[in-house]
PDB file of N, CA and C in Angstrom:
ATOM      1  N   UNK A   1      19.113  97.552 -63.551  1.00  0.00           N
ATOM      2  CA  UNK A   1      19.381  98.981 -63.633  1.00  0.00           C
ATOM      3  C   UNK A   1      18.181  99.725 -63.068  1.00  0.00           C
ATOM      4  N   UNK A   2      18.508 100.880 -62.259  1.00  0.00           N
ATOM      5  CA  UNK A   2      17.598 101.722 -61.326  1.00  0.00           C
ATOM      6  C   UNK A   2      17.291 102.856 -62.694  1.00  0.00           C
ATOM      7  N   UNK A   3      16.127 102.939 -62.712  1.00  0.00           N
ATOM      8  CA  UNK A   3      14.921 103.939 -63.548  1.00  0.00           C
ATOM      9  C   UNK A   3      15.789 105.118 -63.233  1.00  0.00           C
ATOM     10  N   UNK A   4      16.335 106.191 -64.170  1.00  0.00           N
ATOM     11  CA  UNK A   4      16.982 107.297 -63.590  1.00  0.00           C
ATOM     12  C   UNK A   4      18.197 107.289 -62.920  1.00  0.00           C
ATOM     13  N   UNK A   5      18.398 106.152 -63.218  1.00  0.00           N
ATOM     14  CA  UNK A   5      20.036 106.422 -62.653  1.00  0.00           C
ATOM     15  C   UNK A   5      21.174 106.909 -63.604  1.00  0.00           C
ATOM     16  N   UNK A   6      20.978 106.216 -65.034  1.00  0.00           N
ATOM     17  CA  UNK A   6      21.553 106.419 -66.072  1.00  0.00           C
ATOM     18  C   UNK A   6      21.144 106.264 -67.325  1.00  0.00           C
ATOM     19  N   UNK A   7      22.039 106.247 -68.351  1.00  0.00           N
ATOM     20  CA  UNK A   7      21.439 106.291 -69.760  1.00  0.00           C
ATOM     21  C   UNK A   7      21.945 104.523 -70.245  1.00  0.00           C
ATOM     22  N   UNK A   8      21.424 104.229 -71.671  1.00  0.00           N
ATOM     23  CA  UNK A   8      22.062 103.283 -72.112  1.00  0.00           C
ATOM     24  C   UNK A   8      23.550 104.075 -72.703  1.00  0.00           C
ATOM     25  N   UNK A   9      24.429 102.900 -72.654  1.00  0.00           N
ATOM     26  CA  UNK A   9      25.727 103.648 -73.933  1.00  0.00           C
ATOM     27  C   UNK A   9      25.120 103.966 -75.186  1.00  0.00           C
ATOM     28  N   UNK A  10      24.361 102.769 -75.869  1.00  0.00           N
ATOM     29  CA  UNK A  10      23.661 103.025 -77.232  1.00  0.00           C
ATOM     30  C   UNK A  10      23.198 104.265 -77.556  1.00  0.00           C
ATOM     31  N   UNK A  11      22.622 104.739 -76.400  1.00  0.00           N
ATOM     32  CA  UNK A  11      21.975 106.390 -77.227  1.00  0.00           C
ATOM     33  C   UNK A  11      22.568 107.562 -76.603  1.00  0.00           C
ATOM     34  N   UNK A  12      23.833 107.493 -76.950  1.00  0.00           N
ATOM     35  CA  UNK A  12      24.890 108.523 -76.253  1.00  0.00           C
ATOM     36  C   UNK A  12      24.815 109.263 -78.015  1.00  0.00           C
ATOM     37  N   UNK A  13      24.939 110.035 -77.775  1.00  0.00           N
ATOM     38  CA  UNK A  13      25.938 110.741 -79.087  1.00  0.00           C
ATOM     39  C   UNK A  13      27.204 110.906 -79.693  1.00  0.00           C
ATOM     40  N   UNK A  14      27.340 111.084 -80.798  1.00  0.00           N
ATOM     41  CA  UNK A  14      28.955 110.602 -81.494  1.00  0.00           C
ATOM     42  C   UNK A  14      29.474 112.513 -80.431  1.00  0.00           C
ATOM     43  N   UNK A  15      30.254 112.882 -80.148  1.00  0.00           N
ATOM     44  CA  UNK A  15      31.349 113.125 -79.172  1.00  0.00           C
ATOM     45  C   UNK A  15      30.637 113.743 -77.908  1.00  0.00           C
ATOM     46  N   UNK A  16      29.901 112.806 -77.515  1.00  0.00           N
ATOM     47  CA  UNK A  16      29.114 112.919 -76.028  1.00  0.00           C
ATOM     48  C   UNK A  16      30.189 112.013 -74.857  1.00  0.00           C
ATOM     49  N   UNK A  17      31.097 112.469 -73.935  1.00  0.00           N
ATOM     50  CA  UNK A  17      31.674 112.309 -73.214  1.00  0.00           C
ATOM     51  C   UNK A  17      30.821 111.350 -71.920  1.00  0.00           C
ATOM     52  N   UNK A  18      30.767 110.476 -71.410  1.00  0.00           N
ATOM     53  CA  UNK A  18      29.944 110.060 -69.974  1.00  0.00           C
ATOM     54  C   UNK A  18      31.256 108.981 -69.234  1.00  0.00           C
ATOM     55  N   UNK A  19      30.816 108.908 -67.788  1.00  0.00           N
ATOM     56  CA  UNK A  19      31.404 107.894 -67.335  1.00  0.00           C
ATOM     57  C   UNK A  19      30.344 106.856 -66.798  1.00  0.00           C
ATOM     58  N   UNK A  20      31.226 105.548 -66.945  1.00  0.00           N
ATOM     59  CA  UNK A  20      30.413 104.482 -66.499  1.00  0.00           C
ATOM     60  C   UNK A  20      30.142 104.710 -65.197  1.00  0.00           C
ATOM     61  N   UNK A  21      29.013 104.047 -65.291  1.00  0.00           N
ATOM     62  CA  UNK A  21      27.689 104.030 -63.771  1.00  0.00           C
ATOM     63  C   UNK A  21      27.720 102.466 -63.574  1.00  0.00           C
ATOM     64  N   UNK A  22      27.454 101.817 -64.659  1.00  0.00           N
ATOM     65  CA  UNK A  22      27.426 100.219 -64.146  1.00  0.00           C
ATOM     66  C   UNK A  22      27.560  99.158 -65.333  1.00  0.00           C
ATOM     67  N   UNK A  23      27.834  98.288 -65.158  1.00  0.00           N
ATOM     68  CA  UNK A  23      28.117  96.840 -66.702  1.00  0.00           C
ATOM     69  C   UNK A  23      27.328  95.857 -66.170  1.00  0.00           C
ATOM     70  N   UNK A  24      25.659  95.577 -66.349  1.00  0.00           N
ATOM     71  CA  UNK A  24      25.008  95.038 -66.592  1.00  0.00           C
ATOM     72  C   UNK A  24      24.982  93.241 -66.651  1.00  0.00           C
ATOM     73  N   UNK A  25      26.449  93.570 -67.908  1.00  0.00           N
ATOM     74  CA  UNK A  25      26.328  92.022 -68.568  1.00  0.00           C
ATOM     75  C   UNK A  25      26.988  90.821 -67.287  1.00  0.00           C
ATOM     76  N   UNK A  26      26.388  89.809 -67.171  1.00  0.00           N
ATOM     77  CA  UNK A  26      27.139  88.737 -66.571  1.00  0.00           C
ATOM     78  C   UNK A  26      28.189  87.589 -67.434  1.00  0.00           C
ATOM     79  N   UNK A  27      28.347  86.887 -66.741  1.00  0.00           N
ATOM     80  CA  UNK A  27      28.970  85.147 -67.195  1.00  0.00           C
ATOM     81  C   UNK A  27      30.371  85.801 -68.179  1.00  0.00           C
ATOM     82  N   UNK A  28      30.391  85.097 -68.829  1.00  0.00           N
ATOM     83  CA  UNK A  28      31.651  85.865 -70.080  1.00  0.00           C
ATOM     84  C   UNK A  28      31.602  87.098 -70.614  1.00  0.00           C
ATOM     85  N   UNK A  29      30.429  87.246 -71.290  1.00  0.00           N
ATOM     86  CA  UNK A  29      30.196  88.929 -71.732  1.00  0.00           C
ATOM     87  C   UNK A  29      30.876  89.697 -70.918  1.00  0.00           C
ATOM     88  N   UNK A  30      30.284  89.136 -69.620  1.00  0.00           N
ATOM     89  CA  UNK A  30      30.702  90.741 -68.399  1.00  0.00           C
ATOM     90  C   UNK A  30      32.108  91.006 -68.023  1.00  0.00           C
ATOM     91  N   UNK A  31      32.902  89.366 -68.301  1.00  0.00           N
ATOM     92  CA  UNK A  31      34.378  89.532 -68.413  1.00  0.00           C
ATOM     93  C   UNK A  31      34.324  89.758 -68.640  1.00  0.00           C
ATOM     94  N   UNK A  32      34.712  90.032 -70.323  1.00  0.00           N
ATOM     95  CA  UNK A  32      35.101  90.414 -71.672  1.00  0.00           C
ATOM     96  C   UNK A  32      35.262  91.808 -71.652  1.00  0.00           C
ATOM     97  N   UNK A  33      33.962  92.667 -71.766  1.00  0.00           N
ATOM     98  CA  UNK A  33      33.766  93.855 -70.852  1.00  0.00           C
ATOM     99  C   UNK A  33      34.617  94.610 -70.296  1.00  0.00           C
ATOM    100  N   UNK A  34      34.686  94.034 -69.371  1.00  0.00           N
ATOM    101  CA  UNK A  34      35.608  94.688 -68.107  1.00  0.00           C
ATOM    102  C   UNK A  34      37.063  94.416 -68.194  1.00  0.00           C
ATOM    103  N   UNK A  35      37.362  93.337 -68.649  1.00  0.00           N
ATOM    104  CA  UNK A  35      38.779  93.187 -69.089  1.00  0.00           C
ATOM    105  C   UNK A  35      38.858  94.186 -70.630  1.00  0.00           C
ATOM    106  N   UNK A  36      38.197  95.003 -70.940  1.00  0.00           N
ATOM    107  CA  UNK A  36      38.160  95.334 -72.091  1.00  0.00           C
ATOM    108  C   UNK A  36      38.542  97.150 -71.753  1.00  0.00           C
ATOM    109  N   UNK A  37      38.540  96.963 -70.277  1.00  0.00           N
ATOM    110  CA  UNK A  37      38.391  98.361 -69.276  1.00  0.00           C
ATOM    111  C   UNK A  37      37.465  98.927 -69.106  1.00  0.00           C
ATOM    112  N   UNK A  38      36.317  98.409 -69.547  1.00  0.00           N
ATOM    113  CA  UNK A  38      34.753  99.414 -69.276  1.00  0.00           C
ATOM    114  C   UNK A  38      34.457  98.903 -68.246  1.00  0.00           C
ATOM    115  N   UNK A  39      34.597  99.226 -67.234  1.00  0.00           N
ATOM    116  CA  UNK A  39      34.499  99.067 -65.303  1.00  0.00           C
ATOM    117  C   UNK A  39      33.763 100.544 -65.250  1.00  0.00           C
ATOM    118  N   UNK A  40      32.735 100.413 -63.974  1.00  0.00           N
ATOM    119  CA  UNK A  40      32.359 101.745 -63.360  1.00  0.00           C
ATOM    120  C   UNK A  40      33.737 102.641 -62.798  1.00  0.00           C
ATOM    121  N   UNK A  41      33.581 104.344 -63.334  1.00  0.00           N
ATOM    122  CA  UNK A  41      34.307 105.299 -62.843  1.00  0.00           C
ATOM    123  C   UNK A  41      35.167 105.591 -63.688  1.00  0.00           C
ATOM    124  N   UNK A  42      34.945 104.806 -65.204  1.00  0.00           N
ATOM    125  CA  UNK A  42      35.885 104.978 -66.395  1.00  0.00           C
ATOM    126  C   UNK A  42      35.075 106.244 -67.133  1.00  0.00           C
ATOM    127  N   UNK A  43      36.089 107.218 -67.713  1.00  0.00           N
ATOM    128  CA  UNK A  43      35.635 107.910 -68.419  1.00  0.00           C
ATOM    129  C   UNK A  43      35.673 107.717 -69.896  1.00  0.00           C
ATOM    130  N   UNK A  44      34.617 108.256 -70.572  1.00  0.00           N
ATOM    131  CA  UNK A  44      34.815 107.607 -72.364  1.00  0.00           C
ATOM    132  C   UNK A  44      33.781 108.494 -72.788  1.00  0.00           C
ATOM    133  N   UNK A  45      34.639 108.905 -74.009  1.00  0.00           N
ATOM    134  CA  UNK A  45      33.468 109.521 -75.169  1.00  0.00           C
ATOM    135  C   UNK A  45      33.413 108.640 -76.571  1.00  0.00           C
ATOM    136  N   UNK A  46      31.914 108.862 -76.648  1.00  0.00           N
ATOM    137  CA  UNK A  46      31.471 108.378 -78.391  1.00  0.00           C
ATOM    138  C   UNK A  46      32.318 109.174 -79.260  1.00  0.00           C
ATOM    139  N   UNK A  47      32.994 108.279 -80.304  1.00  0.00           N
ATOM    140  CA  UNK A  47      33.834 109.544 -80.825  1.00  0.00           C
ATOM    141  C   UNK A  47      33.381 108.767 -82.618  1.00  0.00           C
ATOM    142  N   UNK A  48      32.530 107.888 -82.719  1.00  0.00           N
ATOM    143  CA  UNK A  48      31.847 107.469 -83.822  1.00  0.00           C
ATOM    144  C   UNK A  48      31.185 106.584 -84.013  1.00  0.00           C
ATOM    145  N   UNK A  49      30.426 106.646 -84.939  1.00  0.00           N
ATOM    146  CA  UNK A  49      29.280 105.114 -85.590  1.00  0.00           C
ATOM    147  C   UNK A  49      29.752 104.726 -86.607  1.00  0.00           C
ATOM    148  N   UNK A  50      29.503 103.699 -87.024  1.00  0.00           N
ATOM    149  CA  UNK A  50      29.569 102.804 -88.361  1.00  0.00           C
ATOM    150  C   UNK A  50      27.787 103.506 -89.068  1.00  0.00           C
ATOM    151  N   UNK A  51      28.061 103.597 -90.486  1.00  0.00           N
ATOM    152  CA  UNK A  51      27.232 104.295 -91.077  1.00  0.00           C
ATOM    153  C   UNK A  51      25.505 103.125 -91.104  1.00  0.00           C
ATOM    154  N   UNK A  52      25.235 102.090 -90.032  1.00  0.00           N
ATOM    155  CA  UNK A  52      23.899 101.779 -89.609  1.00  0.00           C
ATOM    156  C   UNK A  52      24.154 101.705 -88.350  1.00  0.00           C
ATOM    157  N   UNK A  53      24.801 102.462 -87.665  1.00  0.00           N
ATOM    158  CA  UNK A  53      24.769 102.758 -86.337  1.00  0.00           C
ATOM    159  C   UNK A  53      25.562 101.730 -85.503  1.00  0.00           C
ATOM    160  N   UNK A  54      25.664 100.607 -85.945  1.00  0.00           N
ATOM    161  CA  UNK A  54      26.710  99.437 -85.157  1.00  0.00           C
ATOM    162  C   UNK A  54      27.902  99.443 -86.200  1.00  0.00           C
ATOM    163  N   UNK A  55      28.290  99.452 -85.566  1.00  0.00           N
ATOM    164  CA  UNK A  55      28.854  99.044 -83.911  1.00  0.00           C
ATOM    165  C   UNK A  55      29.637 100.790 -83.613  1.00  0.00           C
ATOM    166  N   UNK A  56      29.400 100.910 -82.415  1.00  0.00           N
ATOM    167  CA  UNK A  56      29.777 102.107 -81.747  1.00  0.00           C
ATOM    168  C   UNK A  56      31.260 102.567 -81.820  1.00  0.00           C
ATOM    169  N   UNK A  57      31.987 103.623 -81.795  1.00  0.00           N
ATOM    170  CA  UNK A  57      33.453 103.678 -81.909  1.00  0.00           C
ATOM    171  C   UNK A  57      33.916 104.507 -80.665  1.00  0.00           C
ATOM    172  N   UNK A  58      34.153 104.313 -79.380  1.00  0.00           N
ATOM    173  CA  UNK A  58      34.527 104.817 -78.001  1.00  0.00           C
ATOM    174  C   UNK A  58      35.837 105.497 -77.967  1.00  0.00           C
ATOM    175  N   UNK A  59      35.958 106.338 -77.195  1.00  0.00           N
ATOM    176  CA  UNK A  59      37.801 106.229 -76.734  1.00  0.00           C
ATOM    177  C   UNK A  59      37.703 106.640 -74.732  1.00  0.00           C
ATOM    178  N   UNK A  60      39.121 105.863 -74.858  1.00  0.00           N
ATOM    179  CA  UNK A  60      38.661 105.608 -73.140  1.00  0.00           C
ATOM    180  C   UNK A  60      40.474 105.479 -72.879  1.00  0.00           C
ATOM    181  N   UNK A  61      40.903 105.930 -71.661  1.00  0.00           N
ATOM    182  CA  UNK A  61      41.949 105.378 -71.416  1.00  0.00           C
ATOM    183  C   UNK A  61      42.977 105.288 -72.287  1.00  0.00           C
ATOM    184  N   UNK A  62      43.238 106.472 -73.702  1.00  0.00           N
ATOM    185  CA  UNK A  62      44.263 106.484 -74.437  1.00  0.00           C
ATOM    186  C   UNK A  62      44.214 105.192 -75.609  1.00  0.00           C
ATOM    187  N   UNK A  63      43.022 104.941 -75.573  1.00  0.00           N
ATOM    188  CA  UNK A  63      43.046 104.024 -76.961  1.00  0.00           C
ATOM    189  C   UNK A  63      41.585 104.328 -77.441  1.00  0.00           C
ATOM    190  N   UNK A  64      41.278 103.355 -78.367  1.00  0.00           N
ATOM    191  CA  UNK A  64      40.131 103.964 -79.004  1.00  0.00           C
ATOM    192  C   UNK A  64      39.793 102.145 -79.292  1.00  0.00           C
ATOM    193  N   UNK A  65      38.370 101.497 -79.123  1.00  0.00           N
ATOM    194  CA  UNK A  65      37.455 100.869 -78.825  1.00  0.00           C
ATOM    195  C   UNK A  65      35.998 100.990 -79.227  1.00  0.00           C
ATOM    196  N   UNK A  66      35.880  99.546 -80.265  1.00  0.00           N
ATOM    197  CA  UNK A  66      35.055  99.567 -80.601  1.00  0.00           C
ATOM    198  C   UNK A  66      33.786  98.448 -79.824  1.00  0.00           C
ATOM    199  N   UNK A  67      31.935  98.928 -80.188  1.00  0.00           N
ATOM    200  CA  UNK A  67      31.369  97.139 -79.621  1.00  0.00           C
ATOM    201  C   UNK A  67      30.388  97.601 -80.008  1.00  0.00           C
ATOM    202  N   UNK A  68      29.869  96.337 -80.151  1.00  0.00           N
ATOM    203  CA  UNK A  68      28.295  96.406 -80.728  1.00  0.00           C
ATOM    204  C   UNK A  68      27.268  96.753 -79.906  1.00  0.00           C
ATOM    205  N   UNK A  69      26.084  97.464 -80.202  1.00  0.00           N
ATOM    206  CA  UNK A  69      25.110  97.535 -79.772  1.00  0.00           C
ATOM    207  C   UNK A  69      24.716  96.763 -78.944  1.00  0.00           C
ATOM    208  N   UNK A  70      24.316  95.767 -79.077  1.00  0.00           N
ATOM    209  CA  UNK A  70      24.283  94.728 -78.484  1.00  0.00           C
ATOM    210  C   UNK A  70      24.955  93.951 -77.165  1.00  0.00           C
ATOM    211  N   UNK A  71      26.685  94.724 -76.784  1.00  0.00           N
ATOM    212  CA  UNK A  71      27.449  94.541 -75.974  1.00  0.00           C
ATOM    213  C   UNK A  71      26.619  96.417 -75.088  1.00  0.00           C
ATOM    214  N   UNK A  72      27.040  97.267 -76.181  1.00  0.00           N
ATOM    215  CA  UNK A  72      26.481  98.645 -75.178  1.00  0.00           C
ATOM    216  C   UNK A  72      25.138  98.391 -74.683  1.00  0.00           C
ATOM    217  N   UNK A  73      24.483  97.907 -75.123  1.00  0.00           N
ATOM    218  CA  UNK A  73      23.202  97.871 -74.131  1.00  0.00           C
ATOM    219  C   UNK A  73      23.365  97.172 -72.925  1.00  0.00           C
ATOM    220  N   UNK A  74      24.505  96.382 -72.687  1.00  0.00           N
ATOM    221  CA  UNK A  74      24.657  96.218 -70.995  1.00  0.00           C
ATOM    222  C   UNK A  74      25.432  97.047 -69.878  1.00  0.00           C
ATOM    223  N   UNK A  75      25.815  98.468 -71.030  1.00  0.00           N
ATOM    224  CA  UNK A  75      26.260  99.622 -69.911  1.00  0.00           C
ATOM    225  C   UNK A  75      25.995 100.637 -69.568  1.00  0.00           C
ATOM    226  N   UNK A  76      25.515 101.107 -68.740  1.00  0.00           N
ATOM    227  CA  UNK A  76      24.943 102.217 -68.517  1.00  0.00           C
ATOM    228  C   UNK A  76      26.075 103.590 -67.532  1.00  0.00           C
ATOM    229  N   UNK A  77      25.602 104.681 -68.671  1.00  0.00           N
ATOM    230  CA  UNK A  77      26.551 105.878 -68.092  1.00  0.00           C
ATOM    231  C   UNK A  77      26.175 107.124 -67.258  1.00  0.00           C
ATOM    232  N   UNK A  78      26.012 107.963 -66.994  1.00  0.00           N
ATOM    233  CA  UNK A  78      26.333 109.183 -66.096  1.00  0.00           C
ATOM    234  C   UNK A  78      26.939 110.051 -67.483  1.00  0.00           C
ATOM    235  N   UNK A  79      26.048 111.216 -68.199  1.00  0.00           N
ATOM    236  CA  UNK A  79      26.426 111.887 -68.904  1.00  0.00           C
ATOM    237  C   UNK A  79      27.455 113.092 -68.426  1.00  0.00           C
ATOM    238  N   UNK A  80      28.383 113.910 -68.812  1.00  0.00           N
ATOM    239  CA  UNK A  80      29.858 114.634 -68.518  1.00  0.00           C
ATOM    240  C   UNK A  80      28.608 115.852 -67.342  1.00  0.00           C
ATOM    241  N   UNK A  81      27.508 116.072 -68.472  1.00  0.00           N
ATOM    242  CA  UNK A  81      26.717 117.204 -67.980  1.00  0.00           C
ATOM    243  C   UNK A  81      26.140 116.967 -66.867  1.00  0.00           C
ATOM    244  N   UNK A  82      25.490 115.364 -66.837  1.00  0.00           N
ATOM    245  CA  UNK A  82      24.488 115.265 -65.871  1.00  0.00           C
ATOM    246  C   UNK A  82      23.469 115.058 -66.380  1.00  0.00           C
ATOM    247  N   UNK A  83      23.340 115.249 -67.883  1.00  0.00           N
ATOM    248  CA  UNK A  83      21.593 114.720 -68.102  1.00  0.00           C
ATOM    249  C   UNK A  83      21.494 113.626 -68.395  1.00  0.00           C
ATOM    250  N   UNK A  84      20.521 112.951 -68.564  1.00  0.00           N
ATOM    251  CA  UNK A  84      20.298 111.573 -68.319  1.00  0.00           C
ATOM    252  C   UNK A  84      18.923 111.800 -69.516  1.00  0.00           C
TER     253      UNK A  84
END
């Protein structure tokens, strides 16, 4: 990932809107992922946390999607606004 290109998913905010910029993860993870529909040019907002912060609660594409920290730290977004 390029310095300034984007944010992690992890430190988005609960109804902070961004679209994917890029999915990081390789080998299976990065399937999983992407068959999961988080591909670059998808739009998705944080729409909740679990009360210690994992696992993240998304909605994207008319459903709603959850993943751990641990999976969001291999995606990086493009905030609705532009800030980074």
């Amino acid at each position: 990932m390029t310095a300034g290109v984007g944010v992690c998913l992890r430190s988005l905010s609960v109804n902070s809107p961004a679209t994917i910029l890029e999915v990081n993860a390789k080998g299976e993870l990065g399937r999983r992922i992407r068959d999961m529909g988080l591909v670059p040019g998808t739009v998705i907002t944080v729409i909740g946390r679990a009360p210690l912060q994992d696992p993240v609660a998304l909605r994207l594409r008319d459903f709603t999607l959850t993943l751990r920290n641990s999976e969001a730290d291999f995606i990086f977004v493009n905030t609705q606004g532009g800030q980074q």
